[in-house]
Protein backbone atom coordinates (compact mmCIF):
# COMPACT_ATOMS: atom_id res chain seq x y z
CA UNK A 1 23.68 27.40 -9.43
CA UNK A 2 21.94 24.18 -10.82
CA UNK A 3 20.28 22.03 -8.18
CA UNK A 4 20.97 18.66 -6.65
CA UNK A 5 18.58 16.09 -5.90
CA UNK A 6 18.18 12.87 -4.31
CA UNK A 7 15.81 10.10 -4.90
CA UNK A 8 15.18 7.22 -2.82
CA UNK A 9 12.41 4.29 -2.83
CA UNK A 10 10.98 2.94 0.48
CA UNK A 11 8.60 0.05 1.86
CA UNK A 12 7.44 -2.28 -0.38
CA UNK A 13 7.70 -2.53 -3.76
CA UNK A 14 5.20 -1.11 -6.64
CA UNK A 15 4.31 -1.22 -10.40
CA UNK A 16 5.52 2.49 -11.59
CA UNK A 17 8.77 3.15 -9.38
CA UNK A 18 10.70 2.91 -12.34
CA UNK A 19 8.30 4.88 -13.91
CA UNK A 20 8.40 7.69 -11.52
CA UNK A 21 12.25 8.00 -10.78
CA UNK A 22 13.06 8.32 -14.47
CA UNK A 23 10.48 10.71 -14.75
CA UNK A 24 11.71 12.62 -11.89
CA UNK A 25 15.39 12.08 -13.13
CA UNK A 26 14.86 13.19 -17.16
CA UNK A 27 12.47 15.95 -15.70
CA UNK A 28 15.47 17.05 -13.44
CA UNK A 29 18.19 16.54 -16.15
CA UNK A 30 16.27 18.59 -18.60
CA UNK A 31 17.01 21.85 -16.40
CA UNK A 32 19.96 21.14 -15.61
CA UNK A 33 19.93 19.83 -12.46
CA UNK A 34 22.05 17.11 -10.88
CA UNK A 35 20.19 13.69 -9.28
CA UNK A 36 21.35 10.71 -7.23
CA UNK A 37 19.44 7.86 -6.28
CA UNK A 38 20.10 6.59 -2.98
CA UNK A 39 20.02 2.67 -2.78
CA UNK A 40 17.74 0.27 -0.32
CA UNK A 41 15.26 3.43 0.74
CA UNK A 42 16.49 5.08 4.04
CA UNK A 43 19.44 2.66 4.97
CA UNK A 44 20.82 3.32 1.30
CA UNK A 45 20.92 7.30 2.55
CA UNK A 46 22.09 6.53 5.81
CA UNK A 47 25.28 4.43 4.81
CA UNK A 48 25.65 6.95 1.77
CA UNK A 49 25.21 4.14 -1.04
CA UNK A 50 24.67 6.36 -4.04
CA UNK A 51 23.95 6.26 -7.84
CA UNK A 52 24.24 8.84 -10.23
CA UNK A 53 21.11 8.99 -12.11
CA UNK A 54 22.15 10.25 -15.84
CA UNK A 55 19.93 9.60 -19.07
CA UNK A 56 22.10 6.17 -19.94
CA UNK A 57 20.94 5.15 -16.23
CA UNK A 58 16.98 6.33 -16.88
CA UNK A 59 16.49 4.74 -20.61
CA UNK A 60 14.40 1.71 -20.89
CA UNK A 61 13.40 1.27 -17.61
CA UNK A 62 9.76 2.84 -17.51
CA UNK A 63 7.84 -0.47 -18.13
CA UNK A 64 10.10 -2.30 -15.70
CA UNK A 65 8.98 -3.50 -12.21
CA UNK A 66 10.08 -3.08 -8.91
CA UNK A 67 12.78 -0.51 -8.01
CA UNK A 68 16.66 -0.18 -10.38
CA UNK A 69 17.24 1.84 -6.21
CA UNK A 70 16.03 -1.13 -4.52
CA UNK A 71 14.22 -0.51 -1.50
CA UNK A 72 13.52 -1.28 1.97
CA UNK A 73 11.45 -0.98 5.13
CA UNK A 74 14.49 0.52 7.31
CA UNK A 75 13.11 3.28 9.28
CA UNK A 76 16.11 6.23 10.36
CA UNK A 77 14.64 6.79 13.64
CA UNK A 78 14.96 2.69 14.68
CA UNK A 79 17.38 1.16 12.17
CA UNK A 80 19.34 -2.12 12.38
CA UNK A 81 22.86 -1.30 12.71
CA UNK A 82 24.80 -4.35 13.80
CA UNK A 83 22.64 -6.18 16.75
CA UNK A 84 21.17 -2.57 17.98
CA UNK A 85 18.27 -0.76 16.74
CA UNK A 86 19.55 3.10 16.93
CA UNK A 87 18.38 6.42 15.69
CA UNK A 88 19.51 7.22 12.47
CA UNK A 89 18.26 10.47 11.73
CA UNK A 90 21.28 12.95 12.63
CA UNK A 91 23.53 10.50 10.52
CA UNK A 92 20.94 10.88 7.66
CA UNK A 93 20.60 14.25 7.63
CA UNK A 94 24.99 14.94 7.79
CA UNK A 95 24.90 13.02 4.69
CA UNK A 96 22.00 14.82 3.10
CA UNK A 97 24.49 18.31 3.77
CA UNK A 98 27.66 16.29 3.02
CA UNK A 99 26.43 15.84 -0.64
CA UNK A 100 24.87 19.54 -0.50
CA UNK A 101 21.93 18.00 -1.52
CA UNK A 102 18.90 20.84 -2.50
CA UNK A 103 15.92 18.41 -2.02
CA UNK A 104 15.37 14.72 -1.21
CA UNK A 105 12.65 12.61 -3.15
CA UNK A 106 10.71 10.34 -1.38
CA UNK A 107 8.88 7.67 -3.08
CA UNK A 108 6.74 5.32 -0.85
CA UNK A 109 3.48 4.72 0.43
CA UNK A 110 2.10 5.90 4.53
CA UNK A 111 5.08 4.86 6.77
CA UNK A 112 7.48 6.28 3.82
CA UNK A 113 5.36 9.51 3.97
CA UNK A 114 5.94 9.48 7.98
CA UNK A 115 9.57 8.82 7.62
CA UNK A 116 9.84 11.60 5.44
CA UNK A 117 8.17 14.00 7.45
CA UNK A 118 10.67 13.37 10.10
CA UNK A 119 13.35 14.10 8.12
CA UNK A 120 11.80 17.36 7.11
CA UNK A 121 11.12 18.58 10.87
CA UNK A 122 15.00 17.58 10.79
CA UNK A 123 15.18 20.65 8.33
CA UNK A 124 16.23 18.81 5.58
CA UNK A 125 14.21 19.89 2.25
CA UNK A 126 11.82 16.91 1.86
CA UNK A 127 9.32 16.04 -1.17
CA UNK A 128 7.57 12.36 -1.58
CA UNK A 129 5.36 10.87 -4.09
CA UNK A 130 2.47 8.47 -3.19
CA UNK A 131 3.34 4.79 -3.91
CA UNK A 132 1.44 1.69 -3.16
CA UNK A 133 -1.16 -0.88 -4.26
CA UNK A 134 -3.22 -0.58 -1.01
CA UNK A 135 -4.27 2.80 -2.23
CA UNK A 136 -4.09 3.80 1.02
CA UNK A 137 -2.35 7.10 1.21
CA UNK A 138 -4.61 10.26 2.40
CA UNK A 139 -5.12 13.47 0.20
CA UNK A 140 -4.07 12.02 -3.03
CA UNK A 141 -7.18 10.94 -5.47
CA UNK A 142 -4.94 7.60 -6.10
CA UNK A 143 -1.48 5.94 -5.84
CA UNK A 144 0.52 4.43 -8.22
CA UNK A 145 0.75 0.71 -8.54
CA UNK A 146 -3.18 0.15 -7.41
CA UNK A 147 -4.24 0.15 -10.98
CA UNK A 148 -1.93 -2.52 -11.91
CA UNK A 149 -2.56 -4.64 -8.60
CA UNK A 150 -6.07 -4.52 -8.94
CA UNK A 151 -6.20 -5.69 -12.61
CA UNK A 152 -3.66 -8.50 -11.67
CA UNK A 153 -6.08 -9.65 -8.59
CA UNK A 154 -9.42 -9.22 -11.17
CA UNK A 155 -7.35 -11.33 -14.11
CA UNK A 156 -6.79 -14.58 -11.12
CA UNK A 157 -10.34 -14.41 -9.95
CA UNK A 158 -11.07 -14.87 -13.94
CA UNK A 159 -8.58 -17.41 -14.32
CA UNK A 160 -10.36 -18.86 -10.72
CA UNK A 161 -13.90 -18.44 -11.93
CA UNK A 162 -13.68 -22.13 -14.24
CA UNK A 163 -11.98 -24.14 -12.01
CA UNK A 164 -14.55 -23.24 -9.18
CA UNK A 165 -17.23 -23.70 -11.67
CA UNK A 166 -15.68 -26.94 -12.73
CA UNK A 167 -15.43 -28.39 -9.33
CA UNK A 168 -18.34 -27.11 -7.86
CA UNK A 169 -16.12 -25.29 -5.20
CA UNK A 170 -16.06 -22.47 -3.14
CA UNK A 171 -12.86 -20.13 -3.69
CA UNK A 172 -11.46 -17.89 -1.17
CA UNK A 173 -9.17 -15.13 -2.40
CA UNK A 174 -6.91 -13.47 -0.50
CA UNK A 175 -6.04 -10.28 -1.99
CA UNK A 176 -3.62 -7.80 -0.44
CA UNK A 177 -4.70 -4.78 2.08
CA UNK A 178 -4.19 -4.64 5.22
CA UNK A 179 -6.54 -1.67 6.43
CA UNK A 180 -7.74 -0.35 3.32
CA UNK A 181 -9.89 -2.79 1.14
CA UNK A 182 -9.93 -0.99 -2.08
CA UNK A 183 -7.42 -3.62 -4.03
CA UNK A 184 -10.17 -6.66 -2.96
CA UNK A 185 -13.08 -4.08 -3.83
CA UNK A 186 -11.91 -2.82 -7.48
CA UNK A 187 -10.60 -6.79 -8.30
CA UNK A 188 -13.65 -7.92 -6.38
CA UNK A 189 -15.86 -6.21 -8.80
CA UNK A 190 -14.18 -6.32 -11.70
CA UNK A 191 -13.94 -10.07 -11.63
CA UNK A 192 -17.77 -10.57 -10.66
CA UNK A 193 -16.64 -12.33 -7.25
CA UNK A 194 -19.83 -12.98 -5.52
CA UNK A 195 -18.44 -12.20 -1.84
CA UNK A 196 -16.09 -9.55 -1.38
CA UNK A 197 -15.19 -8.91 2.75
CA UNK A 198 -12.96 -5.97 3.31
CA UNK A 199 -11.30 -4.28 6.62
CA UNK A 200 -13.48 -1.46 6.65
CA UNK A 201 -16.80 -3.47 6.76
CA UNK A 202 -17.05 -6.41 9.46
CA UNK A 203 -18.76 -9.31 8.16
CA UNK A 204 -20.47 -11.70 9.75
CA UNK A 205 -20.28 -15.30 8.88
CA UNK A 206 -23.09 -16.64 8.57
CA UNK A 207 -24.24 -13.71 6.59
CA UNK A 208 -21.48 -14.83 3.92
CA UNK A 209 -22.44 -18.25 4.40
CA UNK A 210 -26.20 -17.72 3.79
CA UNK A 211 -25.32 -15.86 0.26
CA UNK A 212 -23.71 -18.91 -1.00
CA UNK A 213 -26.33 -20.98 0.04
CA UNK A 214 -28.76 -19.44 -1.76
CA UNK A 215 -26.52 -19.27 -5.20
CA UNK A 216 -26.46 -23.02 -4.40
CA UNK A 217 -30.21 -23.04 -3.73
CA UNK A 218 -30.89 -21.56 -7.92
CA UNK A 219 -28.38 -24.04 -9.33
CA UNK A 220 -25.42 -22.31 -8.99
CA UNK A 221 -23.14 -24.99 -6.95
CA UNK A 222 -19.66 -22.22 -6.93
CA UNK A 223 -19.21 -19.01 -5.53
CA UNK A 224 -15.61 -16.82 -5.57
CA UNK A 225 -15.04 -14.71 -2.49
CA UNK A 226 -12.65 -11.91 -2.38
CA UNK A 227 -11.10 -11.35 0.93
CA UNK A 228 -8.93 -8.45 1.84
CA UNK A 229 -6.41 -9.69 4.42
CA UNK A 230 -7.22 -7.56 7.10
CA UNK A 231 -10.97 -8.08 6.90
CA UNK A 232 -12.47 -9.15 10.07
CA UNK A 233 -15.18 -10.83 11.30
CA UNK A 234 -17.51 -8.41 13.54
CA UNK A 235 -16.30 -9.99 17.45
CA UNK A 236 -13.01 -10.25 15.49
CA UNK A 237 -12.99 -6.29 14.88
CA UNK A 238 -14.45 -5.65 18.08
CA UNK A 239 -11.87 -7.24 19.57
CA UNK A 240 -9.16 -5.31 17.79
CA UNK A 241 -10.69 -1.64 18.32
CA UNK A 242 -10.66 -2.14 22.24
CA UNK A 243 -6.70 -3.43 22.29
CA UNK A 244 -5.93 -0.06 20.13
CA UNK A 245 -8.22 2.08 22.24
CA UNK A 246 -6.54 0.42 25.41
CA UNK A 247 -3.03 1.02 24.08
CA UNK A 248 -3.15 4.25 23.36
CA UNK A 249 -4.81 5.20 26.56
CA UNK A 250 -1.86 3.08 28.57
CA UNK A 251 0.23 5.04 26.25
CA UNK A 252 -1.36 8.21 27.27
CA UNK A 253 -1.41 7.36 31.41
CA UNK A 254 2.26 6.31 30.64
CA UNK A 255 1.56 2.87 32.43
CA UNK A 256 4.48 0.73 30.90
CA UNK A 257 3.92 -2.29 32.52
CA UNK A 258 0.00 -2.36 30.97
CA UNK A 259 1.28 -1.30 27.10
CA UNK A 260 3.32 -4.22 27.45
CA UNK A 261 0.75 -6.65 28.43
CA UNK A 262 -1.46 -5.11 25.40
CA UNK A 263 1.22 -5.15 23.01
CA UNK A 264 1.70 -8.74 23.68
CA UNK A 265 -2.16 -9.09 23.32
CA UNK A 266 -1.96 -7.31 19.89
CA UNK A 267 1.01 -9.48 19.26
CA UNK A 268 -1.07 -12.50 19.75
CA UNK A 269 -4.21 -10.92 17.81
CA UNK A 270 -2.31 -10.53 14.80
CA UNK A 271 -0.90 -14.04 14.89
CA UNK A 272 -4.39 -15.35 14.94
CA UNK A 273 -5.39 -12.79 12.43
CA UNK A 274 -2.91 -14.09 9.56
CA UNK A 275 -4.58 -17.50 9.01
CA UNK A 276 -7.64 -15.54 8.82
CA UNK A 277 -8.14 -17.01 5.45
CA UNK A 278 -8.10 -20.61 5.72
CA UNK A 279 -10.42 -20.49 9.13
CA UNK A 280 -12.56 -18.56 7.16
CA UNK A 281 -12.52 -21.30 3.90
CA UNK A 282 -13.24 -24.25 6.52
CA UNK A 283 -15.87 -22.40 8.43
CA UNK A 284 -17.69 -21.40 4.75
CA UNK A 285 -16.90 -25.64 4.14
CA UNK A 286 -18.80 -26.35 7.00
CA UNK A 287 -21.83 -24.26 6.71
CA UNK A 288 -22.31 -24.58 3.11
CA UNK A 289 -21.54 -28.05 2.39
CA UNK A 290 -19.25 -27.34 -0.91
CA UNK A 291 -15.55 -27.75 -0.92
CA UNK A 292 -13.57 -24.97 -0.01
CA UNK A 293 -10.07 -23.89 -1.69
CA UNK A 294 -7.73 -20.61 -1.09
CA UNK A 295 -5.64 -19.01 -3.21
CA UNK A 296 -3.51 -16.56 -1.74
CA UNK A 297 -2.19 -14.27 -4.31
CA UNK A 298 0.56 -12.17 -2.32
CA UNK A 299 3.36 -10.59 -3.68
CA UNK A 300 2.65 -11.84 -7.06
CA UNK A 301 -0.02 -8.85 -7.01
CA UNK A 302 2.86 -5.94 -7.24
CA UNK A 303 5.22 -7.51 -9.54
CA UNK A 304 5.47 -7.14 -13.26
CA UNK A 305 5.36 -4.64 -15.82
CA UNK A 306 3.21 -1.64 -14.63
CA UNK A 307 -0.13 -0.82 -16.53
CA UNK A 308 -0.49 2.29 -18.43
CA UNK A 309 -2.36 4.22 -16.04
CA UNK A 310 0.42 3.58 -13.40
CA UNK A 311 3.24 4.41 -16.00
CA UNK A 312 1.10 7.33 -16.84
CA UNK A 313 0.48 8.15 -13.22
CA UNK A 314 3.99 8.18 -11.87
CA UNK A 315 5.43 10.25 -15.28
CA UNK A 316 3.11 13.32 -13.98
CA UNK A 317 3.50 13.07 -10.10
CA UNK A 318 7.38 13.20 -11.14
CA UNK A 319 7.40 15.71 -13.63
CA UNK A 320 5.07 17.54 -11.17
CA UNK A 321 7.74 17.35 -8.27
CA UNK A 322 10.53 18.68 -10.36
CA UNK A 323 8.89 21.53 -11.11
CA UNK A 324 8.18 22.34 -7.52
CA UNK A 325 11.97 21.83 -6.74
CA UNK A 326 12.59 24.04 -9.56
CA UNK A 327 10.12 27.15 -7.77
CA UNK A 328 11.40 26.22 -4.34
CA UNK A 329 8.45 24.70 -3.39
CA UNK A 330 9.43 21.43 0.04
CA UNK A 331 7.61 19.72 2.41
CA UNK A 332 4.84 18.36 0.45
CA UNK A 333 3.29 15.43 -1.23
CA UNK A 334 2.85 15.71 -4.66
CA UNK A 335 -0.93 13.85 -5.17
CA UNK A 336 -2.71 13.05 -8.26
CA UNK A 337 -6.21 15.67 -8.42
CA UNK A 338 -8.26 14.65 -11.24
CA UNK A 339 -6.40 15.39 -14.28
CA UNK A 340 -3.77 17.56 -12.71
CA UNK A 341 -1.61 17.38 -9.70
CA UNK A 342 -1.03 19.51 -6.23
CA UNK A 343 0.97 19.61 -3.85
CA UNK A 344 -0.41 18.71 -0.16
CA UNK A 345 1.60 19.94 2.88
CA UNK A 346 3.24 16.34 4.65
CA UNK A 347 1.87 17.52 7.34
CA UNK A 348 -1.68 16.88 6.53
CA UNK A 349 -0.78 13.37 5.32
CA UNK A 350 0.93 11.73 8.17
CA UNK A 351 -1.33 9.75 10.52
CA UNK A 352 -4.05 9.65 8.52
CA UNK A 353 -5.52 6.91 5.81
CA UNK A 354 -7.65 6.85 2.32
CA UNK A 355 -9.95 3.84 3.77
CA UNK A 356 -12.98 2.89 2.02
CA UNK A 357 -15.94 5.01 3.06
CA UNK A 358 -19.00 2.48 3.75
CA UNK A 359 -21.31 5.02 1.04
CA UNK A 360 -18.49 4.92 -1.44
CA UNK A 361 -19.83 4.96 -5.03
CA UNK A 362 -17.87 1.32 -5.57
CA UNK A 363 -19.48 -0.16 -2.42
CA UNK A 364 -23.15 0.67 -3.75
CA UNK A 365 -22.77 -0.46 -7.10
CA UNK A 366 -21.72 -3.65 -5.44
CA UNK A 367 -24.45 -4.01 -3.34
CA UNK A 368 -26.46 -3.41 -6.76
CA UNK A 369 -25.73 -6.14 -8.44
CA UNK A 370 -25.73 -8.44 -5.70
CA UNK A 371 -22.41 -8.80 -4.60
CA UNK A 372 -22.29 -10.09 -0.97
CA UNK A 373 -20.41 -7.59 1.58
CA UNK A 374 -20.80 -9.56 4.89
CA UNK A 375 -23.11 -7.65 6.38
């Protein structure tokens, strides 16, 4: 009996989606198997809002953007259904049986890879692919969508370069990443910013502040700085490693009445911590005497038309995941490995992160030609 599969896209959106479900979907036709996409990610599966994916449905949309499914951040174990967030799973997986579905397609980046994995322990038959630009997701060598983020963010801090130069300005970047600061490394580098600050290296201000000084000290009255948007000062990240340490241990002691307190505190933290950009511009203002502008690039950096690696990228990992729902092969993540793909147990994926390692190759070469890291 042929096979049916479903396909759904979740979290945020990505150059290469497109890419990836119509290589999963002409992969899957090819053998004669039978696919539905599922629309708006997991709340598209749990009201049972379906599309039949045939070849009319798949042609002409690999250099598209975003998502023909749609997608969103809907989780089925706390999902908005009226005014109540309720548990969605059991009503996710009836529908999964309902359409005596063979093997569900998840396409998304950590929490999607999470969600997923719940599902599976659910016993449904689960497979996902590793989407976003944050580049984030463990055990995969990279996702799709960082290449054409990062050469988005490198092409503005070109485009930046001459007006700073003109005006004899500072520019701060903000470039997207939230924990993992390889999208304001890569773009960092490849568009010769002089100061690139990311999550996984605490800088210290005057440090920064002393580098531009000295450019200003040869001649050179402009400097660019690339700054991930979770980067954090060093009292900054301090601060936020001893409100996660003293969460989960209040989660641990089961002290409800503490969590709260330090869930508000995080609450608050994280409030401060998004107009971590412009305190940082106006603090650089101050200490280095040369205007200071931002440019906050934001979702701009994951629209478009995908590059070639990406379209590239997502045409294997799909092909790639066919073929293990074609040998009977569930429950894994289908990563990129060099030139070839494999498939990594879930498993092993959830709760962990591809964060930049402070000896990574790209974080020396940087240091190498001068680039500024904050500390």
């Amino acid at each position: 009996m042929s096979k049916h599969i479903g396909i759904l896209t979740a979290g945020g959106d990505s150059p290469g989606l497109n890419a990836a479900i119509r290589a999963i979907g002409k992969s899957a036709l090819s053998q004669g198997m039978h696919v539905v996409g599922f629309r708006d990610g997991f709340r598209g599966l749990m009201e049972n809002r379906t599309v039949r994916l045939e070849l009319e449905t798949l042609s002409s949309i690999l250099t598209r953007g975003g998502t023909i499914l749609g997608t969103s951040r809907d989780k089925p174990h706390k999902m908005l259904v009226g005014s109540e967030i309720m548990d969605m799973t059991q009503v996710i997986c009836d529908n999964y049986r309902q359409l005596n579905l063979d093997a569900l397609v998840c396409i998304g980046g950590g929490g999607t890879q999470k969600n997923a994995y719940r599902l599976l322990q659910k016993g449904l038959n689960i497979l996902t692919l590793p989407k976003t630009i944050d580049n984030d997701v463990a055990l995969t060598d990279v996702t799709f969508g960082f290449s054409t983020a990062m050469e988005i963010a490198a092409e503005a801090i070109d485009r930046l370069h001459s007006t700073a130069h003109s005006h004899h300005r500072i520019i701060v970047v903000e470039i997207m990443g939230h924990n993992a600061g390889w999208l304001a490394l890569g773009a960092g580098m490849a568009g010769g910013a002089d100061v690139i600050l990311i999550p996984e290296i605490p800088y210290d201000l005057e440090t920064v502040a002393a580098a531009i000084r000295k450019r200003k000290q040869r001649g050179t009255n402009f400097s660019i700085v690339a700054v991930a948007e979770g980067a954090l000062c060093r009292s900054g990240h301090k601060r936020y490693v001893e409100l996660k340490a003293a969460k989960a241990q209040a989660k641990e002691k089961g002290d409800a009445k503490t969590l709260k307190r330090i869930e508000e505190d995080l609450m608050e933290f994280s409030t401060h911590r998004s107009n971590h950009t412009f305190r940082l511009s106006q603090e650089l203002e101050e200490l280095t005497g040369l205007e200071s502008r931002v440019t906050i690039l934001g979702h701009y950096q994951r629209g478009g038309t995908p590059s070639a690696a990406d379209r590239l990228l997502a045409t294997r990992l799909g092909s790639a995941c066919v073929d293990c729902i074609a040998r009977g092969i569930g429950g894994v993540m289908i990563a990129a490995d060099r030139d070839s793909t494999r498939a990594v147990p879930l498993s092993e994926v959830v709760g962990r992160k591809n964060l930049v390692p402070k000896d990574h190759p790209w974080v020396l070469a940087a240091r190498q030609v001068g680039t500024c890291l904050g500390d």
